[in-house]
C-alpha atoms as a PDB file:
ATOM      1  CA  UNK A   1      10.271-110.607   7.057  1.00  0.00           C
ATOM      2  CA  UNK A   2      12.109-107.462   6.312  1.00  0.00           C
ATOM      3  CA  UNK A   3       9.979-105.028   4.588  1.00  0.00           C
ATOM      4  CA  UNK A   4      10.965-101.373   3.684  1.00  0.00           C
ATOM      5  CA  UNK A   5       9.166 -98.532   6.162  1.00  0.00           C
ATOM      6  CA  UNK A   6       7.307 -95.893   4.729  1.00  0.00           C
ATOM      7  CA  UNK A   7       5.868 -92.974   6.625  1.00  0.00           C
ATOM      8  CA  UNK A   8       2.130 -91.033   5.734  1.00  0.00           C
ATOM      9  CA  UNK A   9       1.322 -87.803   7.282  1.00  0.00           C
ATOM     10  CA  UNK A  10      -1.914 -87.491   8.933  1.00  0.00           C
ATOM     11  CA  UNK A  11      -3.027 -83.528  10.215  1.00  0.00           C
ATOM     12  CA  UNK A  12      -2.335 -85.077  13.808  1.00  0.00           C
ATOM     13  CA  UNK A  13       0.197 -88.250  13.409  1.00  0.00           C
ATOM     14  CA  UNK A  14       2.486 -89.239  11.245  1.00  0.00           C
ATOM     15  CA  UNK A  15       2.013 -93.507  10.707  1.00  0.00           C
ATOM     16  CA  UNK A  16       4.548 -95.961   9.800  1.00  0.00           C
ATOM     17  CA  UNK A  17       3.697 -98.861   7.822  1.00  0.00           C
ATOM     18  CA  UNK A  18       4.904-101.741   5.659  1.00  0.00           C
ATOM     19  CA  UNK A  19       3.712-102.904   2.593  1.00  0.00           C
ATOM     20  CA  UNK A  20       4.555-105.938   0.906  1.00  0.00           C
ATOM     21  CA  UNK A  21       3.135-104.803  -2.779  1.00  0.00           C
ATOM     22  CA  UNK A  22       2.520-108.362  -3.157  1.00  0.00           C
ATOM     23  CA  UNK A  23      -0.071-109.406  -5.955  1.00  0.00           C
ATOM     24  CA  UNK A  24      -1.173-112.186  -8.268  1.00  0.00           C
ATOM     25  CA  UNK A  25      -1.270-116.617  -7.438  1.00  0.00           C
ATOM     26  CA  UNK A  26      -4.667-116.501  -5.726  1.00  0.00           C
ATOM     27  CA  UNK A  27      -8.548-115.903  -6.141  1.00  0.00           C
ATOM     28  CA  UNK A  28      -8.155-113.201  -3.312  1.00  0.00           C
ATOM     29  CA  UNK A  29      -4.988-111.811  -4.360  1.00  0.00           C
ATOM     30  CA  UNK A  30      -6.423-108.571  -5.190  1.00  0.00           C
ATOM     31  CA  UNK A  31      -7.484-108.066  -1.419  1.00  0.00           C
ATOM     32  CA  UNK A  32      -4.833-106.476   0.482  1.00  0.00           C
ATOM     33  CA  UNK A  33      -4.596-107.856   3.902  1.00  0.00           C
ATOM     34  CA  UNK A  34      -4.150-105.086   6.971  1.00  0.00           C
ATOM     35  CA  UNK A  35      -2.351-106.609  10.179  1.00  0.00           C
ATOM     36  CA  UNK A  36      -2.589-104.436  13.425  1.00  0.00           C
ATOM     37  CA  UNK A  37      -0.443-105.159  16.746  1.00  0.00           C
ATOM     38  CA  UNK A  38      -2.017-104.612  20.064  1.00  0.00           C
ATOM     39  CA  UNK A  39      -0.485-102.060  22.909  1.00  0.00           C
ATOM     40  CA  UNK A  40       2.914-102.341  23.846  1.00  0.00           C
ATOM     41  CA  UNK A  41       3.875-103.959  20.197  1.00  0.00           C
ATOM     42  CA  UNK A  42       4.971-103.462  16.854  1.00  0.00           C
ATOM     43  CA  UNK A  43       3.883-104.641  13.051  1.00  0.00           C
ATOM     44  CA  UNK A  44       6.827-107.368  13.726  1.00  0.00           C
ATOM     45  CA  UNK A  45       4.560-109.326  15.757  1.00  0.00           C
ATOM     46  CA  UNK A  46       3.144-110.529  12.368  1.00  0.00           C
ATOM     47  CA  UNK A  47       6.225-111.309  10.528  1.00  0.00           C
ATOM     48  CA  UNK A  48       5.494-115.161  10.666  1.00  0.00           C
ATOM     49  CA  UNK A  49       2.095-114.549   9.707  1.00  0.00           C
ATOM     50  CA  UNK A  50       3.039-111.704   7.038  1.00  0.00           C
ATOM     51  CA  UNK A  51       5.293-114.552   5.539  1.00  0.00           C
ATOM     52  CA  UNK A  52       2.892-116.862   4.646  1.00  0.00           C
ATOM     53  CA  UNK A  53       0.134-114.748   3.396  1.00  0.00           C
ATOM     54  CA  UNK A  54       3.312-113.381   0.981  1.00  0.00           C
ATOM     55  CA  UNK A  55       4.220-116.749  -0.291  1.00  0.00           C
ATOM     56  CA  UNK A  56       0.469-116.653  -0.654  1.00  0.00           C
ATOM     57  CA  UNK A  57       0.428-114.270  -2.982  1.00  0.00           C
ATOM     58  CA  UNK A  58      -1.100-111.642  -1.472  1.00  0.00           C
ATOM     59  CA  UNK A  59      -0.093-107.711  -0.472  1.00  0.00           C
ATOM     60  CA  UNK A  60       0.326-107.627   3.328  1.00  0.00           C
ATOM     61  CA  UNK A  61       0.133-103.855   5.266  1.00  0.00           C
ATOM     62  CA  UNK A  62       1.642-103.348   8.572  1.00  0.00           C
ATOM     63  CA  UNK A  63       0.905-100.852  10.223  1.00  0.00           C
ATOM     64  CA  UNK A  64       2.500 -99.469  13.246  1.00  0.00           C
ATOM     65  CA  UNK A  65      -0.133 -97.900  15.834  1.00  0.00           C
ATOM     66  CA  UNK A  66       0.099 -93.825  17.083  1.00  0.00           C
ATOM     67  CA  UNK A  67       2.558 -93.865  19.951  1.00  0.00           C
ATOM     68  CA  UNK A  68       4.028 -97.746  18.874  1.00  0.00           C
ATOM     69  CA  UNK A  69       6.946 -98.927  16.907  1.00  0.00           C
ATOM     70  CA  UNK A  70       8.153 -96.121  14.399  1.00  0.00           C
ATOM     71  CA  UNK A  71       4.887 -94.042  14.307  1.00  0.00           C
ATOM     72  CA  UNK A  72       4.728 -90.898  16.255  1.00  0.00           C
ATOM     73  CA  UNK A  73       3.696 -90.201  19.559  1.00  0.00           C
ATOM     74  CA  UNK A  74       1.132 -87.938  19.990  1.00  0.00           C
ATOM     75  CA  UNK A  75      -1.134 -86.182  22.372  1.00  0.00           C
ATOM     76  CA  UNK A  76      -4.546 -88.168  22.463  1.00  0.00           C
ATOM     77  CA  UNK A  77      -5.173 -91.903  22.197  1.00  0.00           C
ATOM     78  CA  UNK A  78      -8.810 -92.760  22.190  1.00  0.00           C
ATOM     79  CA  UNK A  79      -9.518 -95.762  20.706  1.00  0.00           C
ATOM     80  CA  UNK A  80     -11.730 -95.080  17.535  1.00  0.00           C
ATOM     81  CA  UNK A  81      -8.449 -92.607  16.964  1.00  0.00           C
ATOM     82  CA  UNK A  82      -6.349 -95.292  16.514  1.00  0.00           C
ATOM     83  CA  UNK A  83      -9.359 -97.075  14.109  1.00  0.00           C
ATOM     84  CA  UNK A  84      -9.433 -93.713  12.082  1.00  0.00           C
ATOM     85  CA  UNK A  85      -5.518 -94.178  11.573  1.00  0.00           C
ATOM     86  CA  UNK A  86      -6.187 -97.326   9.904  1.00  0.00           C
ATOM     87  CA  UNK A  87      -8.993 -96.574   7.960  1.00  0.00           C
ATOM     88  CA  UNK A  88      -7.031 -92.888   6.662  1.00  0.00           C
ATOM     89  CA  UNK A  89      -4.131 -94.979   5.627  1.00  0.00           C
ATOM     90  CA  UNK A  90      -6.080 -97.619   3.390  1.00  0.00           C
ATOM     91  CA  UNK A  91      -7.733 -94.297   1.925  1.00  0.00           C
ATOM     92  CA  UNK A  92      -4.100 -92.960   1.312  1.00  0.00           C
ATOM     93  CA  UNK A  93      -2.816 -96.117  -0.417  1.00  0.00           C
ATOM     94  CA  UNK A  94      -6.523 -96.578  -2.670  1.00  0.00           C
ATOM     95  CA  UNK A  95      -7.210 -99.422  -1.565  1.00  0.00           C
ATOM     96  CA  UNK A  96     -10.800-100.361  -2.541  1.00  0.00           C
ATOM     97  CA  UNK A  97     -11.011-103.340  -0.141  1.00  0.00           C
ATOM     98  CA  UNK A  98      -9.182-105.108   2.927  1.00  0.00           C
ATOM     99  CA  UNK A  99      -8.692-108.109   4.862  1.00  0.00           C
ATOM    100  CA  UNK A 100      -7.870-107.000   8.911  1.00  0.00           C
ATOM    101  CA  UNK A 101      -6.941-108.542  11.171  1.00  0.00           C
ATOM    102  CA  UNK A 102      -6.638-107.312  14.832  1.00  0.00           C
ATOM    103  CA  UNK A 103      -5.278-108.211  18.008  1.00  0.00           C
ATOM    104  CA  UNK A 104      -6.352-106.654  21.150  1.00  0.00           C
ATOM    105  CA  UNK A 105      -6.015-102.881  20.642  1.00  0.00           C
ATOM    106  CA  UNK A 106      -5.975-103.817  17.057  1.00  0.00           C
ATOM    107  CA  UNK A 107      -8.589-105.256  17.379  1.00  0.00           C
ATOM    108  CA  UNK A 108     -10.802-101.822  18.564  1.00  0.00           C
ATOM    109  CA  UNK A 109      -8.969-100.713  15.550  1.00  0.00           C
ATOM    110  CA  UNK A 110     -10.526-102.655  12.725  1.00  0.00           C
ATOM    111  CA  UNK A 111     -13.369-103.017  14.451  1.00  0.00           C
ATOM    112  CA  UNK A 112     -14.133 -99.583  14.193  1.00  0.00           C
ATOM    113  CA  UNK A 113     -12.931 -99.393  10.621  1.00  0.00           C
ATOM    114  CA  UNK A 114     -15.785-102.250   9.872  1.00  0.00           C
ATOM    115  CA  UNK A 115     -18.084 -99.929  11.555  1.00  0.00           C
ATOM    116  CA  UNK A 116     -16.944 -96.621   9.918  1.00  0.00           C
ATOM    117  CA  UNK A 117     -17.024 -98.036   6.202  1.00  0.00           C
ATOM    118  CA  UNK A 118     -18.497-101.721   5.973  1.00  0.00           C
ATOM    119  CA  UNK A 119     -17.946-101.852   2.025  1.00  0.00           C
ATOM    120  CA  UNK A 120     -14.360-101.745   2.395  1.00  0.00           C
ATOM    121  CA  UNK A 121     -13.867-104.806   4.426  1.00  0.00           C
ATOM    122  CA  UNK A 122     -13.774-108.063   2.765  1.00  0.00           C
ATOM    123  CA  UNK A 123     -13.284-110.148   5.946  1.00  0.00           C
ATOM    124  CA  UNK A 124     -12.682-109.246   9.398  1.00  0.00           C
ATOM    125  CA  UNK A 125     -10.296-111.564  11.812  1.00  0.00           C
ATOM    126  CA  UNK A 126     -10.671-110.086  15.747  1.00  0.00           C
ATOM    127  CA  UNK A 127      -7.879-111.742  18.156  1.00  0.00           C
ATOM    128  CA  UNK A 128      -8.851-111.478  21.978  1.00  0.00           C
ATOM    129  CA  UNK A 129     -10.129-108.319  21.862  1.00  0.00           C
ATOM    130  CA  UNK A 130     -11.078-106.761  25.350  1.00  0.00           C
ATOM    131  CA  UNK A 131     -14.522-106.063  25.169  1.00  0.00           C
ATOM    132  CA  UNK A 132     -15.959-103.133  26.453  1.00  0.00           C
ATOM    133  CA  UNK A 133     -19.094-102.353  29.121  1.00  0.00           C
ATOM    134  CA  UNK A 134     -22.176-102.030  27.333  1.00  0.00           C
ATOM    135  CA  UNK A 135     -23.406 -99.618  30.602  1.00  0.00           C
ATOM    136  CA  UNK A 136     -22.582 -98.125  33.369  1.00  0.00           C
ATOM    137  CA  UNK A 137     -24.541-100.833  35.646  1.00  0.00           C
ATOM    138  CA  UNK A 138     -21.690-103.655  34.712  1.00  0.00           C
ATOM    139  CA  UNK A 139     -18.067-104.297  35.984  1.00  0.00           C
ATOM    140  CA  UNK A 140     -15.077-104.223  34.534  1.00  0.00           C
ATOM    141  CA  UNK A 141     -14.151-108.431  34.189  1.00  0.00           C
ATOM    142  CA  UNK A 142     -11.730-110.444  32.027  1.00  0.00           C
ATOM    143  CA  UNK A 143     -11.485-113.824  32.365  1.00  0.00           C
ATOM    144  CA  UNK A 144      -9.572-113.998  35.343  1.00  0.00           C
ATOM    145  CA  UNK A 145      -8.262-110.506  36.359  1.00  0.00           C
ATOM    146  CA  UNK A 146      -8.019-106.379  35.366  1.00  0.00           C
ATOM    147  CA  UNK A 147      -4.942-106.475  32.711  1.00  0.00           C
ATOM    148  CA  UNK A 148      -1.940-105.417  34.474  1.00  0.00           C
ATOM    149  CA  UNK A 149       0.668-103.196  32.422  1.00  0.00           C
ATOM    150  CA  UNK A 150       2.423-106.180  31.508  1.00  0.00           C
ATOM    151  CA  UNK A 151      -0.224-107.500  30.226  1.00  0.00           C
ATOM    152  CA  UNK A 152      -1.031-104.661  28.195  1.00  0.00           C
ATOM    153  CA  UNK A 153       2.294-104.847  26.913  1.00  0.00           C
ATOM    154  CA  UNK A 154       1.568-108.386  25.503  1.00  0.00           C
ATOM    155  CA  UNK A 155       2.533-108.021  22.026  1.00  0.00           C
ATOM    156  CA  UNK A 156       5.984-107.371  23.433  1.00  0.00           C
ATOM    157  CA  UNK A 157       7.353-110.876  23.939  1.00  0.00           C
ATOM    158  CA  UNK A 158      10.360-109.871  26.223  1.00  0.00           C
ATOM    159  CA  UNK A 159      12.929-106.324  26.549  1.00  0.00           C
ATOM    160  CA  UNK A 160      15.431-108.759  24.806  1.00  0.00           C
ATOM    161  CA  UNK A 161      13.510-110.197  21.891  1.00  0.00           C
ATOM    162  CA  UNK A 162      12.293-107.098  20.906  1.00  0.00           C
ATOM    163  CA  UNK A 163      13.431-104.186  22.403  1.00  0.00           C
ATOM    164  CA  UNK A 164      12.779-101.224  19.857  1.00  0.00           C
ATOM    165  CA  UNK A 165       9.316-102.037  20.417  1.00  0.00           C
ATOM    166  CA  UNK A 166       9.050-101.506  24.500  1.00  0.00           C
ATOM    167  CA  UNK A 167      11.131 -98.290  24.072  1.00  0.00           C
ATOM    168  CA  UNK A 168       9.445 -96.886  21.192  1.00  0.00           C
ATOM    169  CA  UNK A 169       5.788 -97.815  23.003  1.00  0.00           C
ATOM    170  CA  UNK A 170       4.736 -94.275  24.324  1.00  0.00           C
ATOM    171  CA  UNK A 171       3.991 -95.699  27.735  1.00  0.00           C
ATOM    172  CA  UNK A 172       1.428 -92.542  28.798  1.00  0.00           C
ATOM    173  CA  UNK A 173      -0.795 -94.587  26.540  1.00  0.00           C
ATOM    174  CA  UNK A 174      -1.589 -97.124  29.170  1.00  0.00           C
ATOM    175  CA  UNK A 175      -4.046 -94.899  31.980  1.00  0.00           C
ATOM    176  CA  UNK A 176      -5.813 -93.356  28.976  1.00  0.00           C
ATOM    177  CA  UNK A 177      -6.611 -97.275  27.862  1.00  0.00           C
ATOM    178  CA  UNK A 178      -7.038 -97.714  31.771  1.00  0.00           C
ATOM    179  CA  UNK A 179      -9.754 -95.348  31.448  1.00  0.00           C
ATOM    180  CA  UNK A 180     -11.266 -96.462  28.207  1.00  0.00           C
ATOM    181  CA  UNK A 181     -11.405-100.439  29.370  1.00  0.00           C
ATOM    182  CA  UNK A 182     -13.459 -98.853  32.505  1.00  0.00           C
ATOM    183  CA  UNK A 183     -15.673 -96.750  31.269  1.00  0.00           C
ATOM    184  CA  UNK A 184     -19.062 -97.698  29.340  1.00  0.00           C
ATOM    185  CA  UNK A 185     -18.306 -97.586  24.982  1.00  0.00           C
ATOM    186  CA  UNK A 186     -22.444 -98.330  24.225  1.00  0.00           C
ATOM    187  CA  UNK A 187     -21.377 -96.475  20.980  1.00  0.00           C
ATOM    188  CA  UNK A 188     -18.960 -99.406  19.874  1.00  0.00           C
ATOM    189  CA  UNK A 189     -21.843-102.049  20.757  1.00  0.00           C
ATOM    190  CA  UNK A 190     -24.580-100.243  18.480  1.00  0.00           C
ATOM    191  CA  UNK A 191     -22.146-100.123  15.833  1.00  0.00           C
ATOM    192  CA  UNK A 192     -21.938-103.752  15.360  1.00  0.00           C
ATOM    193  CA  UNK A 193     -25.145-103.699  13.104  1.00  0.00           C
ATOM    194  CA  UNK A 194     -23.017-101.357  10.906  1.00  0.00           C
ATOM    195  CA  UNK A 195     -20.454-104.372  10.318  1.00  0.00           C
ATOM    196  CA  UNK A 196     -21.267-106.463   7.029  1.00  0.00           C
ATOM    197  CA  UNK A 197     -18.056-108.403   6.609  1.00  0.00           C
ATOM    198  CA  UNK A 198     -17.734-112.007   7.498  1.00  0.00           C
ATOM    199  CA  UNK A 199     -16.205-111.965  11.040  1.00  0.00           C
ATOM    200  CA  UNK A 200     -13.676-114.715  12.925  1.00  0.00           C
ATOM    201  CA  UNK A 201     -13.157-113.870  16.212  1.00  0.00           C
ATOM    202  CA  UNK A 202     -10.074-115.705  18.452  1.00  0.00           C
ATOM    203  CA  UNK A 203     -10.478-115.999  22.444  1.00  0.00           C
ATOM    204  CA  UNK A 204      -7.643-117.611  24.631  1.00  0.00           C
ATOM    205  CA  UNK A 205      -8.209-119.787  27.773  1.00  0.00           C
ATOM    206  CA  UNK A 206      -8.324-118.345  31.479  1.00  0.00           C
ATOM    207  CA  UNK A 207      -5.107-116.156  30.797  1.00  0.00           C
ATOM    208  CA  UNK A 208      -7.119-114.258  27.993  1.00  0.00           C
ATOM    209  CA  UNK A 209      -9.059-111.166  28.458  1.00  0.00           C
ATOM    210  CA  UNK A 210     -12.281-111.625  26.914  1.00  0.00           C
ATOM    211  CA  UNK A 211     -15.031-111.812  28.886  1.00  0.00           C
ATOM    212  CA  UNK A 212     -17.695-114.799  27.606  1.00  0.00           C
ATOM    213  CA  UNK A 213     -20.888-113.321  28.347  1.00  0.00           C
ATOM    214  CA  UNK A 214     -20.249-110.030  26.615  1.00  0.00           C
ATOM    215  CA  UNK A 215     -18.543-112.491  23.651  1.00  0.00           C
ATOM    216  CA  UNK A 216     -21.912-114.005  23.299  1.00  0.00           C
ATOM    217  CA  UNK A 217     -23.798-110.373  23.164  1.00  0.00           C
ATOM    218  CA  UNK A 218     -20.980-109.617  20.533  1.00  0.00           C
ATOM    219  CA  UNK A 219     -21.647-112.669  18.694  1.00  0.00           C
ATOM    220  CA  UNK A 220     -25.806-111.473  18.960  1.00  0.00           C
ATOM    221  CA  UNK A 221     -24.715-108.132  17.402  1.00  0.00           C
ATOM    222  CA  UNK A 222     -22.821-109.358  14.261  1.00  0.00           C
ATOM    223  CA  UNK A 223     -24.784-110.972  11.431  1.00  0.00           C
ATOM    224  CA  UNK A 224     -22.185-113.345  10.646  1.00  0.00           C
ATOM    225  CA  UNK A 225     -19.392-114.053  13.294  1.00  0.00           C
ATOM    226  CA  UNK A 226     -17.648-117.099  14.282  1.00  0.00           C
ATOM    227  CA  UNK A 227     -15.986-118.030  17.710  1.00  0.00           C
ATOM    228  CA  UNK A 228     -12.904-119.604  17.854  1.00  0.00           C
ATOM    229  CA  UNK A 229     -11.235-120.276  21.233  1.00  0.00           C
ATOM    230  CA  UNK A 230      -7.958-121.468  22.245  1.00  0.00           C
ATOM    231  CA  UNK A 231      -6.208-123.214  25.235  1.00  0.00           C
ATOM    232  CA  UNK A 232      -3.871-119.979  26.167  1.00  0.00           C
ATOM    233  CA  UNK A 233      -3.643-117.052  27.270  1.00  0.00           C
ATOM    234  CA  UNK A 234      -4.094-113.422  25.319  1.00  0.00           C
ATOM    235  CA  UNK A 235      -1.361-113.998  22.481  1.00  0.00           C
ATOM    236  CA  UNK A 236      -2.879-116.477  20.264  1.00  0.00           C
ATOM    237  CA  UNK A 237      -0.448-115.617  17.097  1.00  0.00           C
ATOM    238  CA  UNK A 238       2.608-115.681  19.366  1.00  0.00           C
ATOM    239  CA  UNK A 239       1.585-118.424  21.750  1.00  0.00           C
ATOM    240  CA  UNK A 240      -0.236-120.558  19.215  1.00  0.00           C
ATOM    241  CA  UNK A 241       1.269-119.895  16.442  1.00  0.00           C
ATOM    242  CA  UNK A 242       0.513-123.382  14.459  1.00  0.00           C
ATOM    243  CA  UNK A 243      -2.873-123.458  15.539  1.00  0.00           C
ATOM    244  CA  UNK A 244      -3.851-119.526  14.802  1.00  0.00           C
ATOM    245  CA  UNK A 245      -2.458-120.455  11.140  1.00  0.00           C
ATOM    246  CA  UNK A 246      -4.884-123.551  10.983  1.00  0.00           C
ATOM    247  CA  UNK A 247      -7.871-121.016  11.599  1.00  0.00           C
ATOM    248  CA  UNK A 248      -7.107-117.635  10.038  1.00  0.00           C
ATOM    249  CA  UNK A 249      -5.730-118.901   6.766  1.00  0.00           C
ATOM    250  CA  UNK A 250      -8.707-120.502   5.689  1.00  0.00           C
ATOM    251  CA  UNK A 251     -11.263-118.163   6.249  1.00  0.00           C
ATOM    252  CA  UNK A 252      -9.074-115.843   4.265  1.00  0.00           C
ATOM    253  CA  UNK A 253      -9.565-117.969   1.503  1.00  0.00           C
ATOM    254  CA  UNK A 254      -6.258-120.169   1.646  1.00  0.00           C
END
């Protein structure tokens, strides 16, 4: 889906995005849906999806990430930074209240938006999120293994399907996210109360990197969130396509 880019300019990073403008045809038409890539990506990973929320009828935002796609590098990237990003740009374009939907990084993204300002998020969709340690007395455990860099890089398909995206990715992104997925967030776990919005989360099979027991203490935290899983690995939308349609569309209201 080839959408025009437009640029905003933050104090610290300037954010690309697409927007759709799409409005009118459906009950939730007038709620914009927000779709955020995880690390190594761009917004193109949702162009299927983008597609049919558009035929839909409603707007679609796309959002490239600080240091991804045709955003800006820049010199820090904690993760509620890149949740501020998203939450600054629905602010810049008035928008009064969102869909999001999140995978991986994105999904610490709108996560943190949910936290930050509950009444602006109509429903929330989380796709294999990594989840953080709740305390320093835990280890760091996916499903089967630490993420390598490639793995990181998941929203990247391959150098030759999409190759602006692994050269734009700022790659000294990846030991600061090291870092983050090692250390203890407790902050991010007591914010869950703080989320209001209906929430869907999406787990893969033993090539995913959620870890179950935490997903259940996620699920504890939420008052209303729904688990999903799937038979593959961390790419639901890519590798799943039909099947993350079948899910997502639905409790978006279509």
């Amino acid at each position: 889906m080839e959408l025009s880019v437009a640029r905003v300019e933050f104090e610290d990073v300037q954010i690309a995005y697409r927007d759709s403008g799409a409005t009118g045809g459906h009950l939730h038409s007038g709620t914009p849906v927000v779709l955020v890539h995880g690390m190594g990506g761009d917004g193109h990973t949702w162009d299927r999806f983008a597609a049919q929320l558009v035929r839909r009828g409603r707007r679609v935002i796309i959002p490239d990430l600080r240091g991804h796609g045709r955003s800006a590098h820049t010199m820090s990237y904690r993760f509620p930074e890149f949740g501020a990003d998203i939450l600054r740009l629905c602010d810049r374009l008035d928008l009064e209240t969102v869909d999001l939907v999140g995978h991986s990084l994105g999904g610490y993204a709108i996560s943190w938006v949910a936290m930050e300002r509950p009444e602006l998020v109509r429903r929330l969709v989380i796709e294999e999120q990594p989840l953080p340690l709740r305390s320093g007395d835990e280890q760091v455990r996916f499903t089967r293994r630490l993420p390598s860099i490639p793995e990181l890089w998941h929203a990247t398909t391959s150098l030759i399907r999409h190759p602006r995206a692994v050269l734009a990715f700022d790659r000294s992104m990846t030991g600061v996210a090291l870092e983050q997925f090692r250390k203890p967030y407790p902050e991010w776990w007591e914010g869950l109360s703080d989320i209001t919005a209906p929430t869907l989360f999406l787990r893969g099979g033993p090539g995913g990197m959620v870890d179950p027991e935490k997903l259940e203490h996620m699920r504890a935290g939420l008052a209303d969130c729904t688990v999903r899983a799937f038979g593959c690995g961390h790419s639901i939308h890519r590798d799943r396509y039909r099947e993350f349609e079948a899910e997502v569309l639905p409790f978006l209201g279509h």
